[in-house]
Protein backbone atom coordinates (compact mmCIF):
# COMPACT_ATOMS: atom_id res chain seq x y z
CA UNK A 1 10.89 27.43 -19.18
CA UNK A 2 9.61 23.86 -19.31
CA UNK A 3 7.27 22.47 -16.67
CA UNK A 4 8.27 19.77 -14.52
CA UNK A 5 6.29 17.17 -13.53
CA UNK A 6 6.68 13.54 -12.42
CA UNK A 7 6.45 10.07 -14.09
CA UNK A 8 7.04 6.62 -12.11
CA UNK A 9 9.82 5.18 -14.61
CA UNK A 10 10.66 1.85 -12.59
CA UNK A 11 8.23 -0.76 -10.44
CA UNK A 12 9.39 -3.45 -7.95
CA UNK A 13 8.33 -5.88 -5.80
CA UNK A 14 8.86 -8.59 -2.99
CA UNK A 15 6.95 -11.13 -1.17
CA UNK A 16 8.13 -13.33 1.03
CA UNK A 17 8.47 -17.18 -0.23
CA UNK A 18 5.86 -18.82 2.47
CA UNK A 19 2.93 -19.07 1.14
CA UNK A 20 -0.09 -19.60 3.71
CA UNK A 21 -3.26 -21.09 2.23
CA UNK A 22 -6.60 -20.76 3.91
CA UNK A 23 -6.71 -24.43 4.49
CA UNK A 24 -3.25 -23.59 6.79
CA UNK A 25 -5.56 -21.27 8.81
CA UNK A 26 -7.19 -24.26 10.54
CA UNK A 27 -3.91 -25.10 12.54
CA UNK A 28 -4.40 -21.36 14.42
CA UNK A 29 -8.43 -20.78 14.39
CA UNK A 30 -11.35 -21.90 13.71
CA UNK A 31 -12.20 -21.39 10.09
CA UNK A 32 -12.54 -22.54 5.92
CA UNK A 33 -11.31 -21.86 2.69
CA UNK A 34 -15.28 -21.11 1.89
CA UNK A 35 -15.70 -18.84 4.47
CA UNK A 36 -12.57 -16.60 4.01
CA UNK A 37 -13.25 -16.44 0.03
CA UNK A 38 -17.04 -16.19 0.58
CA UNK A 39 -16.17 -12.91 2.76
CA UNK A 40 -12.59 -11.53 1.77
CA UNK A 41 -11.31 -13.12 -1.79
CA UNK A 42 -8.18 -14.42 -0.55
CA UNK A 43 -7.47 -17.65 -1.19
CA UNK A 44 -3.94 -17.47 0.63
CA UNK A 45 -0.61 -14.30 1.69
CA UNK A 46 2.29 -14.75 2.11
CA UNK A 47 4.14 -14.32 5.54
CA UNK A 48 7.65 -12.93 6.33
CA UNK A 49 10.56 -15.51 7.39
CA UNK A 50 12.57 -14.88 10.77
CA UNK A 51 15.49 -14.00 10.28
CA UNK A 52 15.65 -13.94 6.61
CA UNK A 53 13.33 -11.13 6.04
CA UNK A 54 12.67 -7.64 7.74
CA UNK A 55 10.12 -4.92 6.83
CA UNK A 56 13.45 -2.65 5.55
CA UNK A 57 15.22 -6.14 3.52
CA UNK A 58 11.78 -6.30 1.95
CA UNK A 59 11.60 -2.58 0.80
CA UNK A 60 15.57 -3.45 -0.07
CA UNK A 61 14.68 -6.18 -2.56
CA UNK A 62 11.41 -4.64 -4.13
CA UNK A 63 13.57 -0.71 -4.59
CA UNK A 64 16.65 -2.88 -5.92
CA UNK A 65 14.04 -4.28 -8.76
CA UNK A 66 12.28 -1.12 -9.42
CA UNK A 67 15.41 0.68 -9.83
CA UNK A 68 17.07 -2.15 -12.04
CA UNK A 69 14.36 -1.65 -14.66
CA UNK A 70 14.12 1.89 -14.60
CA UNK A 71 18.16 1.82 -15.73
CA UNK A 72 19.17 3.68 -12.95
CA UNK A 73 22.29 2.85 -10.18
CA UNK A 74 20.87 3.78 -6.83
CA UNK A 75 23.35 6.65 -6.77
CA UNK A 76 20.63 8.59 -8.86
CA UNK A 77 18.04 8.67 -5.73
CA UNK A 78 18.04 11.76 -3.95
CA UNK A 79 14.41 10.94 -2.26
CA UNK A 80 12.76 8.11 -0.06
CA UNK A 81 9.56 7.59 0.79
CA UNK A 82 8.31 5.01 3.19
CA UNK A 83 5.33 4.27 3.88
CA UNK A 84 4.29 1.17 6.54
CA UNK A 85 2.37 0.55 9.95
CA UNK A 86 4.59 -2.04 10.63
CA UNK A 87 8.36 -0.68 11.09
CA UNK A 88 11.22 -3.02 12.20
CA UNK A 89 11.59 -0.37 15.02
CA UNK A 90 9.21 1.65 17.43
CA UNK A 91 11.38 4.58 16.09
CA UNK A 92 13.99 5.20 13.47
CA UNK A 93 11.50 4.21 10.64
CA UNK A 94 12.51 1.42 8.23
CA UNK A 95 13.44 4.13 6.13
CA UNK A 96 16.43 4.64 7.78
CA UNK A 97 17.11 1.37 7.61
CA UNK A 98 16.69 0.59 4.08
CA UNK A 99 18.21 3.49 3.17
CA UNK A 100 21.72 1.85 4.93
CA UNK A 101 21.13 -1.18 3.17
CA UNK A 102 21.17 0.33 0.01
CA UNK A 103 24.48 2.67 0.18
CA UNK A 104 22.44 6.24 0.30
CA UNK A 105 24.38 7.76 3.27
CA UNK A 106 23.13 11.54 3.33
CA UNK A 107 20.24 10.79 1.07
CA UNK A 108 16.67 12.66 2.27
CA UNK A 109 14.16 9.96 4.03
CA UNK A 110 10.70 10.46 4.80
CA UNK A 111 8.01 8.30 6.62
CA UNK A 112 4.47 8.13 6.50
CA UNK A 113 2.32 6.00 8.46
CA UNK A 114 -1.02 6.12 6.44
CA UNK A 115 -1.83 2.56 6.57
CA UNK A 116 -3.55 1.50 3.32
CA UNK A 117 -3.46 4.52 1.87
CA UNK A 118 -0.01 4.82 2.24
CA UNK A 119 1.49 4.47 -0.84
CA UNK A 120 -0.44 6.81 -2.73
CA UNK A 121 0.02 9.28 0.39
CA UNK A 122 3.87 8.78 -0.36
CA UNK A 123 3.56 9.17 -4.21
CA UNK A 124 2.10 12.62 -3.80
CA UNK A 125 4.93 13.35 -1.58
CA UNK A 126 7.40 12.41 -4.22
CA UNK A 127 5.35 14.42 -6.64
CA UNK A 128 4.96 17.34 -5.07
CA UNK A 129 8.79 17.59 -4.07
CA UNK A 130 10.15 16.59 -7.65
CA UNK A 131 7.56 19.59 -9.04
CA UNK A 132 9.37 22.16 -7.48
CA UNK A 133 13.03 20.77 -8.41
CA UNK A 134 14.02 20.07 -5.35
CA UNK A 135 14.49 16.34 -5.95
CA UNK A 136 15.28 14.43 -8.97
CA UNK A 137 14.78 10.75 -8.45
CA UNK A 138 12.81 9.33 -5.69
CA UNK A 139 11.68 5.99 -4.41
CA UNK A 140 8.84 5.46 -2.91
CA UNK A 141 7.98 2.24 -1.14
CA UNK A 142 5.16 0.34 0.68
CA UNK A 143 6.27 -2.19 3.16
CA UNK A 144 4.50 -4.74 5.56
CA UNK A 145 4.91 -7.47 8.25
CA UNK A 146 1.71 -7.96 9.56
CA UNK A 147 1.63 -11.60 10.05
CA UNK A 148 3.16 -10.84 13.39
CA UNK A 149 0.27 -8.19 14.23
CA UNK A 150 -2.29 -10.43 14.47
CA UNK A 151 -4.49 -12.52 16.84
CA UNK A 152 -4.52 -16.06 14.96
CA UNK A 153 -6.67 -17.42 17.39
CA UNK A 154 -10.62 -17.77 16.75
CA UNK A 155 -11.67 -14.76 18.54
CA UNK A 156 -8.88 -12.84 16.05
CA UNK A 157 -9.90 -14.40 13.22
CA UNK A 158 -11.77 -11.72 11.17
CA UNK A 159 -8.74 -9.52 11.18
CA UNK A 160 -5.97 -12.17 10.74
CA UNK A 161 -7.13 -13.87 8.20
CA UNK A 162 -6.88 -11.07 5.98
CA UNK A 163 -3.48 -9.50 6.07
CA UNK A 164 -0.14 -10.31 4.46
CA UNK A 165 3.25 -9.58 4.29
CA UNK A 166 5.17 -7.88 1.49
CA UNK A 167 6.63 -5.21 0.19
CA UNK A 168 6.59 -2.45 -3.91
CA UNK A 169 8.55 0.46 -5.00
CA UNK A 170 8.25 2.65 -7.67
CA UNK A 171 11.00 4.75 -9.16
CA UNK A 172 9.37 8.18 -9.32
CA UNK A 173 11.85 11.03 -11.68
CA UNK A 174 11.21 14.58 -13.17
CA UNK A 175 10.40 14.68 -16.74
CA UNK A 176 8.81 17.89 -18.48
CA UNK A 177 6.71 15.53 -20.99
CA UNK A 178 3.26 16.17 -20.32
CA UNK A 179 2.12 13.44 -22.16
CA UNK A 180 3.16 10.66 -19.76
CA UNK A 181 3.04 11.59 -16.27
CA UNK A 182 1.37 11.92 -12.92
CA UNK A 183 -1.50 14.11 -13.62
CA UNK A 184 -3.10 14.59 -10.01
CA UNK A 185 -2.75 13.47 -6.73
CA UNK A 186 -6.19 13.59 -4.36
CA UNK A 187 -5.26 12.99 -0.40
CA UNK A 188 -8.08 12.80 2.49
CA UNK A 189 -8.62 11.49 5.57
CA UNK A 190 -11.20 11.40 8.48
CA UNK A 191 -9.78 10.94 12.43
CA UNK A 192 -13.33 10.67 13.78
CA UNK A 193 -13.04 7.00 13.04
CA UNK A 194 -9.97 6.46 14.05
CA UNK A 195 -10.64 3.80 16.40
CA UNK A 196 -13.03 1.97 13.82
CA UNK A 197 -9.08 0.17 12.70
CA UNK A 198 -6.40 0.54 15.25
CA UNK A 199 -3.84 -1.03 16.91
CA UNK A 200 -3.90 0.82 20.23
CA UNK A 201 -0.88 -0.80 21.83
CA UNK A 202 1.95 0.18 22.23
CA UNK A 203 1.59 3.87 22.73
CA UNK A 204 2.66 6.69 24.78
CA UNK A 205 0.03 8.13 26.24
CA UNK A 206 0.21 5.14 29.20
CA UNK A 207 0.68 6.36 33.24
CA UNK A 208 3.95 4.20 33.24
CA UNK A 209 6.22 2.72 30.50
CA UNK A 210 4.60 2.24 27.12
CA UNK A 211 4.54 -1.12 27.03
CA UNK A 212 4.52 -3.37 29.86
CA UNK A 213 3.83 -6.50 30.15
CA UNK A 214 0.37 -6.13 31.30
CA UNK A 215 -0.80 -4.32 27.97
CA UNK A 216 1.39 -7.33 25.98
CA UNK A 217 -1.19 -9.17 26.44
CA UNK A 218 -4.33 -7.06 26.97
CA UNK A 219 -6.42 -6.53 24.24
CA UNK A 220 -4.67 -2.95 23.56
CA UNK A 221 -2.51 -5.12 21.67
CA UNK A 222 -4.73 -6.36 18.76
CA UNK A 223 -5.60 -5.36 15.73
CA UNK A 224 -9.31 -3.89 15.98
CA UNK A 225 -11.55 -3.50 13.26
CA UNK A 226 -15.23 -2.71 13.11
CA UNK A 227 -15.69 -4.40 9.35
CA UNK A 228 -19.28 -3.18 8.91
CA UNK A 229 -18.55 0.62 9.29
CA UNK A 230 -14.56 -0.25 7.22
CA UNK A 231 -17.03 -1.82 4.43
CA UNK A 232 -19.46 0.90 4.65
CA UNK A 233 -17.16 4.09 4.43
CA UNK A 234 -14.77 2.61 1.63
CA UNK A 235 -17.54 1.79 -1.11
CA UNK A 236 -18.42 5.89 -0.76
CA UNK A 237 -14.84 7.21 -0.31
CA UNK A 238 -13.18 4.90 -3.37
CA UNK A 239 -15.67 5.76 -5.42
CA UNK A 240 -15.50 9.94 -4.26
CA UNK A 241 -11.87 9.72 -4.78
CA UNK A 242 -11.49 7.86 -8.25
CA UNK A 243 -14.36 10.46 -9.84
CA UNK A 244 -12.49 13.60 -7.77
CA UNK A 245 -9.07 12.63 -10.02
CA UNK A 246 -11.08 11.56 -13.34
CA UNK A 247 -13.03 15.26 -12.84
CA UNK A 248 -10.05 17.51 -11.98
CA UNK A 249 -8.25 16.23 -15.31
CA UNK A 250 -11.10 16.41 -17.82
CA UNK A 251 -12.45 12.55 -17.76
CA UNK A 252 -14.84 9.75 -17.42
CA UNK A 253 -14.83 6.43 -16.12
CA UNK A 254 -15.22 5.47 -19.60
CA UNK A 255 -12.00 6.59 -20.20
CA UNK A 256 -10.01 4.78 -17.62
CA UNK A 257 -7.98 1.76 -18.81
CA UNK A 258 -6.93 0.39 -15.52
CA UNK A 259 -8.07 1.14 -11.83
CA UNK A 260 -5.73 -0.68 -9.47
CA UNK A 261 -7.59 -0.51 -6.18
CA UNK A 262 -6.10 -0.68 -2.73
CA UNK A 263 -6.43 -4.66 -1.97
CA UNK A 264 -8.96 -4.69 0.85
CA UNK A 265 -11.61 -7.27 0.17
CA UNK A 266 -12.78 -8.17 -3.21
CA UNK A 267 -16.24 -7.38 -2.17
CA UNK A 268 -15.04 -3.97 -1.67
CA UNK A 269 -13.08 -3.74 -5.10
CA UNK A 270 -16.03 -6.11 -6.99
CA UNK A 271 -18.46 -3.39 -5.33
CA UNK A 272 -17.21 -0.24 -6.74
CA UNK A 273 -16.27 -1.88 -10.23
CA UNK A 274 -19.80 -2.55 -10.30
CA UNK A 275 -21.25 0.86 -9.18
CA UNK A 276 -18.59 2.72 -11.69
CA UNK A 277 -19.51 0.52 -14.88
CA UNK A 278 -15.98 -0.78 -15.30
CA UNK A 279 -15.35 -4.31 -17.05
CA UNK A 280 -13.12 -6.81 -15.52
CA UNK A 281 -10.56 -5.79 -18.08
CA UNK A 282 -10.37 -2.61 -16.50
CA UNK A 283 -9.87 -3.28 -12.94
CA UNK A 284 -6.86 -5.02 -11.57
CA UNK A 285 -6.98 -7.27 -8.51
CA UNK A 286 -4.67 -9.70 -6.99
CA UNK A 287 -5.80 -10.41 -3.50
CA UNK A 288 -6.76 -13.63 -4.13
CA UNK A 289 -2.69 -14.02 -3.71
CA UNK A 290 -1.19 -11.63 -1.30
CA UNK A 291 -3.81 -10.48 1.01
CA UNK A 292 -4.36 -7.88 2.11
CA UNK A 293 -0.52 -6.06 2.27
CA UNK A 294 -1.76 -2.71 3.10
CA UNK A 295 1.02 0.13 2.44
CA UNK A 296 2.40 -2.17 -0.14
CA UNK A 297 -0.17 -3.44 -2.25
CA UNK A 298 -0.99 -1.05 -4.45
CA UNK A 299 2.86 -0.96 -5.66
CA UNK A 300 2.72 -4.83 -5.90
CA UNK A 301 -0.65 -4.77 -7.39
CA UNK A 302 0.64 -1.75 -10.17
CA UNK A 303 4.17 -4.14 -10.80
CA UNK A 304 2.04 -7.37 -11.44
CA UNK A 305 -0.37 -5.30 -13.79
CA UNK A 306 2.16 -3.70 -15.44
CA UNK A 307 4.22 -7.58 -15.78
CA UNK A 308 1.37 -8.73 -17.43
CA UNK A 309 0.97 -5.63 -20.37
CA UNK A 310 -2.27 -4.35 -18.55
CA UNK A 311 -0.02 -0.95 -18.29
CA UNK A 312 1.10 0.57 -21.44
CA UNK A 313 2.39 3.59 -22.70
CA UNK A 314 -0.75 6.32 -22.90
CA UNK A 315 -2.67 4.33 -20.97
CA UNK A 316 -4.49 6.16 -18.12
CA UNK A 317 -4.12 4.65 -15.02
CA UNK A 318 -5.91 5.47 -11.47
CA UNK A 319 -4.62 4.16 -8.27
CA UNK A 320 -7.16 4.74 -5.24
CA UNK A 321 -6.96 3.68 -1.99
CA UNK A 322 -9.04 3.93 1.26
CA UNK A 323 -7.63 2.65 4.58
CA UNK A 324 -7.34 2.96 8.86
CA UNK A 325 -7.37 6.78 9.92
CA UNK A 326 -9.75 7.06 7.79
CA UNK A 327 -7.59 8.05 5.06
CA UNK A 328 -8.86 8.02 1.03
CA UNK A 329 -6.41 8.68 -1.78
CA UNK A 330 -6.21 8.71 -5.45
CA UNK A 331 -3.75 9.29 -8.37
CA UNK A 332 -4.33 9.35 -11.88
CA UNK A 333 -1.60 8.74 -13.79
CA UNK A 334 -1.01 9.23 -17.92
CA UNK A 335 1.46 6.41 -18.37
């Protein structure tokens, strides 16, 4: 009997069409082009429109894409997986939502709130389900509105100025060629730091109502993020992860030809690039666009990469990723 694995056979993406330029910063905080690319990379994100955009239309537009080029109706998807921090809705997920939007009445949904590792959380997922047969086709998303998350004032401004909006896809299907598939899938993740990145508010675990307008505006209700200890724990847990997927297949950095990092910080990315020997060639990075887009940018980072022939056919690919939680992830992928 023939072995079934996985293999992502489509790749999509969406950003939202205002584009927000550090210079733009200046109207909301205190701050410089120099001294957001001195510290983060970014030279500008993009942020969602009102009423034109939602977290779900996003994931919509970016699945539509990956599914176009993977030759595939979106009858064929049996599977969703969603991963975001910021859903349209306290609770159903945007899952549910996209899921209307495209036609899949009946079709299996799962979220996944793993923050920056999300993605590669949600990959696994897909993996693991289509290796045992019980799904065929599944699409897997990361999705983000975070522009509406943040403090843009001065006291906010070393959270807000990194984060973007936008949303990726992959189409993930069973194939049972060993040659060009998802080889390994490496998932961590570390609550005692929890509250080193959170967003406290709103939550349930309040005397009264869960929100009120009292914690609306406390500080509950912004993004916290002790960028010291964020910067500390990711250089050590990127690196961990990449060499725990390179080692359980047989490898060596050496015979990578693409990492595509979680977007963080460029310091961050630059950093372990550095400390694993990799050229520039080899490592893919496009925060100096987007942002940081969290869940999503690994699957926009992969679509661009791929866009521009830096993924081929046999190439061996490693997505890693190391977010709020603390989670870590990896996946090495034969292409």
């Amino acid at each position: 009997m023939n072995t079934l694995h996985s293999k992502i056979t489509g790749l999509g993406y969406y950003v939202p069409e205002t584009i927000v330029k550090n210079d733009d910063l200046k109207q909301y905080m205190d701050t410089s082009d120099t001294w957001i690319q001195e510290r983060t990379g970014i030279q500008q994100r993009r942020w969602f429109t009102y009423g034109k955009d939602t977290n779900a239309s996003m994931a919509t537009a970016a699945s539509r894409m990956a599914l176009d080029r993977a030759g595939l109706d979106t009858s064929a998807v049996d599977l969703i997986v969603y991963a975001t921090l910021s859903p349209d809705y306290y609770f159903p997920g945007s899952a549910f939502l996209m899921q209307r939007e495209l036609g899949l009445e009946g079709v299996a949904v799962i979220d996944i709130r793993q923050q920056c590792s999300g993605f590669v959380y949600a990959l696994s997922i897909a993996d693991q389900f289509i290796k045992t047969g019980m799904y065929k086709t599944a699409l897997v998303i990361g999705s983000e509105i975070q522009s509406t998350l943040m403090d843009k004032t001065t006291e906010g401004r070393g959270v807000a100025v990194i984060f973007g909006d936008g949303a990726g896809a992959a189409v993930v299907q069973a194939t049972t060629d060993p040659s060009h598939r998802i080889l390994s899938t490496h998932l961590h993740a570390d609550g005692r730091f929890a509250e080193e990145l959170y967003l406290k508010d709103p939550g349930s675990s309040r005397p009264d109502h869960f929100i009120t307008p009292e914690t609306a505006t406390e500080s509950g209700s912004s993004v916290v993020m002790n960028g010291n200890a964020v910067f500390k724990h990711a250089v050590v847990r990127f690196m961990e992860v990449i060499n725990e997927s390179l080692t359980a297949n047989g490898y060596q950095p050496d015979d990578l030809s693409l990492l595509v990092p979680h977007q963080a910080n460029i310091r961050i990315s630059n950093y372990v690039q550095q400390q694993m020997g990799l050229p520039d060639e080899k490592v893919f990075n496009n925060i100096q666009y987007y942002g940081n887009t969290t869940a999503a940018s690994i699957p926009i980072a992969l679509t661009e990469a791929f866009d521009q022939g830096r993924v081929k056919s046999g190439d061996l690919v490693c997505l890693a990723a190391f977010g709020s939680g603390f989670t870590w992830a990896s996946a090495l992928i034969r292409w």
